[in-house]
Protein backbone atom coordinates (compact mmCIF):
# COMPACT_ATOMS: atom_id res chain seq x y z
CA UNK A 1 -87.07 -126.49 -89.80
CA UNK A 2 -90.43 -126.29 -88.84
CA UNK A 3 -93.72 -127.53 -90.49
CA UNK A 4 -94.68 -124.19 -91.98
CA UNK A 5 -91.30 -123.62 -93.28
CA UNK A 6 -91.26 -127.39 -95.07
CA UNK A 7 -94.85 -126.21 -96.88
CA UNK A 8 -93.43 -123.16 -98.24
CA UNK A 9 -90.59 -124.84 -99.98
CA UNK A 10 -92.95 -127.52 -101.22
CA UNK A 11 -95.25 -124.75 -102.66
CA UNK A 12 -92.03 -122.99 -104.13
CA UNK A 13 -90.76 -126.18 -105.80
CA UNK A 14 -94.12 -126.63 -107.22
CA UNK A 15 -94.45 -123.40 -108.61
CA UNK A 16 -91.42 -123.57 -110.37
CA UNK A 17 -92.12 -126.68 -111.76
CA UNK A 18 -95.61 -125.61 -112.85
CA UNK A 19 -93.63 -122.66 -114.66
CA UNK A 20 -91.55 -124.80 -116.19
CA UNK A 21 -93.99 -126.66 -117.78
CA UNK A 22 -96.84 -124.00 -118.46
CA UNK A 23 -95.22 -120.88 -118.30
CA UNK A 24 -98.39 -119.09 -117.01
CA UNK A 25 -97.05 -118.99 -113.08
CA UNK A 26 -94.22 -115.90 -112.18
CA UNK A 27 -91.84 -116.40 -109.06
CA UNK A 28 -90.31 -113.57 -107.68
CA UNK A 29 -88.89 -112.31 -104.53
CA UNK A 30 -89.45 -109.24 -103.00
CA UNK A 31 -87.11 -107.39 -100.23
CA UNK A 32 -89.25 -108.25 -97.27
CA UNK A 33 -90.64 -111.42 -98.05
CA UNK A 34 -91.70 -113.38 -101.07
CA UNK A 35 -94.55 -113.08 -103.61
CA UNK A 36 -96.01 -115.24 -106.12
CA UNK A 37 -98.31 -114.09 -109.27
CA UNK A 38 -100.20 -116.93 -110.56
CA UNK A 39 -101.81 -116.95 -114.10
CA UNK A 40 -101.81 -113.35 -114.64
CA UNK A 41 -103.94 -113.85 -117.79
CA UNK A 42 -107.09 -115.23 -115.66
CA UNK A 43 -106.32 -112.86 -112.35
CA UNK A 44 -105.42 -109.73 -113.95
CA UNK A 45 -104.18 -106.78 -111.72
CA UNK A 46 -107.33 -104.74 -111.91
CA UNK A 47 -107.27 -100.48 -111.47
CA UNK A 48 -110.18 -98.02 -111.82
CA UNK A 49 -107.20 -97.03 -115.07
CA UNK A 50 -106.16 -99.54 -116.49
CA UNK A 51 -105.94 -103.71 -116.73
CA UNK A 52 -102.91 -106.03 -116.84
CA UNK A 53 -101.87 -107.75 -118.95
CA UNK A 54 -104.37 -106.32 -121.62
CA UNK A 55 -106.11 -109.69 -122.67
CA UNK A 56 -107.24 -110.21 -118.91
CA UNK A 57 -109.94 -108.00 -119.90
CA UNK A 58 -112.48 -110.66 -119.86
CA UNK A 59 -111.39 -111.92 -116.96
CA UNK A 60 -111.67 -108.84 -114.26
CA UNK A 61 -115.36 -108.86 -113.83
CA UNK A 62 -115.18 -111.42 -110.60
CA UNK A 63 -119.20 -111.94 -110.61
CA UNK A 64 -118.31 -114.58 -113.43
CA UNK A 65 -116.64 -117.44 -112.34
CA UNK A 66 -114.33 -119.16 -115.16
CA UNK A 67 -111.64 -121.52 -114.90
CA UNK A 68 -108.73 -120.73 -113.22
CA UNK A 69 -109.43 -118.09 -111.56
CA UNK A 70 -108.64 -117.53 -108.10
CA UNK A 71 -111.18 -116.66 -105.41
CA UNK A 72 -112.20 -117.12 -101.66
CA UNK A 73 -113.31 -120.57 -102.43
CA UNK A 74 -110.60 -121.90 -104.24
CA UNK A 75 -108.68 -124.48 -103.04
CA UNK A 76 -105.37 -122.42 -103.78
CA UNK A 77 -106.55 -119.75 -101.84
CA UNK A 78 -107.16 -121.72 -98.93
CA UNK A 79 -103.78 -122.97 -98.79
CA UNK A 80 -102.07 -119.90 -99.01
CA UNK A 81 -104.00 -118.02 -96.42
CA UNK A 82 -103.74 -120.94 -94.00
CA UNK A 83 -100.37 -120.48 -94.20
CA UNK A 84 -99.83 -116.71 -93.37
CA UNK A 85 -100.05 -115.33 -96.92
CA UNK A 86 -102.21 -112.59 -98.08
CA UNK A 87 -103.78 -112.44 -101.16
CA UNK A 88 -104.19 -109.20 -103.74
CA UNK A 89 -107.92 -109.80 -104.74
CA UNK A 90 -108.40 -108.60 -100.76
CA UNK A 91 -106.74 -104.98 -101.49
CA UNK A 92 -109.30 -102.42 -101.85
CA UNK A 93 -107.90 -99.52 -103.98
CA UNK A 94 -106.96 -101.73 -106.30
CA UNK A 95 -106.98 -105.40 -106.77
CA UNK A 96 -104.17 -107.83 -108.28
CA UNK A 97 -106.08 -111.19 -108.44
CA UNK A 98 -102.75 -113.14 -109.43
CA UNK A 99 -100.95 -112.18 -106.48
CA UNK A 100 -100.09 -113.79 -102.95
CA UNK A 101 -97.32 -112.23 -100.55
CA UNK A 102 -95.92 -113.21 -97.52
CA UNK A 103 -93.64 -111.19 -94.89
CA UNK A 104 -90.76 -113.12 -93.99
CA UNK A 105 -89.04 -111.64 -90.63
């Protein structure tokens, strides 16, 4: 197995152990790769319609910087695009702050 492949099951394993214990983190697999959605309630999925979940409200406007949010600087961020995975704050029709994806051939 190589390097790469070791880190992703680490991150995995974390995340499900940060769910566990804080319920804010949401694994799921997709059909051509895997995603992750990380505390949905700070990076909300963000349309010109609508905001999700709800309460994110106060956290879409991404000119104020409050805890746990993810951006370009955080050190979650870094760690997933080092490692091949794209990030849904980078989308530009719509943006889903909580979300990192990877294609898995």
């Amino acid at each position: 197995m190589q390097m790469t492949n070791y880190l992703c099951l680490i991150i995995i394993l974390l995340v499900f152990a940060i769910e566990l214990f804080q319920e804010q983190i949401c694994f799921l697999i997709i059909l051509n790769g895997t995603a992750i959605d990380i505390n949905p309630l700070y990076n909300p999925y963000v349309t010109k319609e609508c905001i999700s979940p709800e309460a994110g409200i106060k956290y879409a406007d991404r000119s104020i910087n409050q805890e746990y949010q993810v951006n370009e600087s955080d050190a979650l961020y870094k760690i997933f695009i080092k490692h091949g995975w794209s990030w849904g704050g980078n989308w530009t029709n719509k943006k889903d702050y909580q979300h990192f994806e990877k294609n898995i051939d």
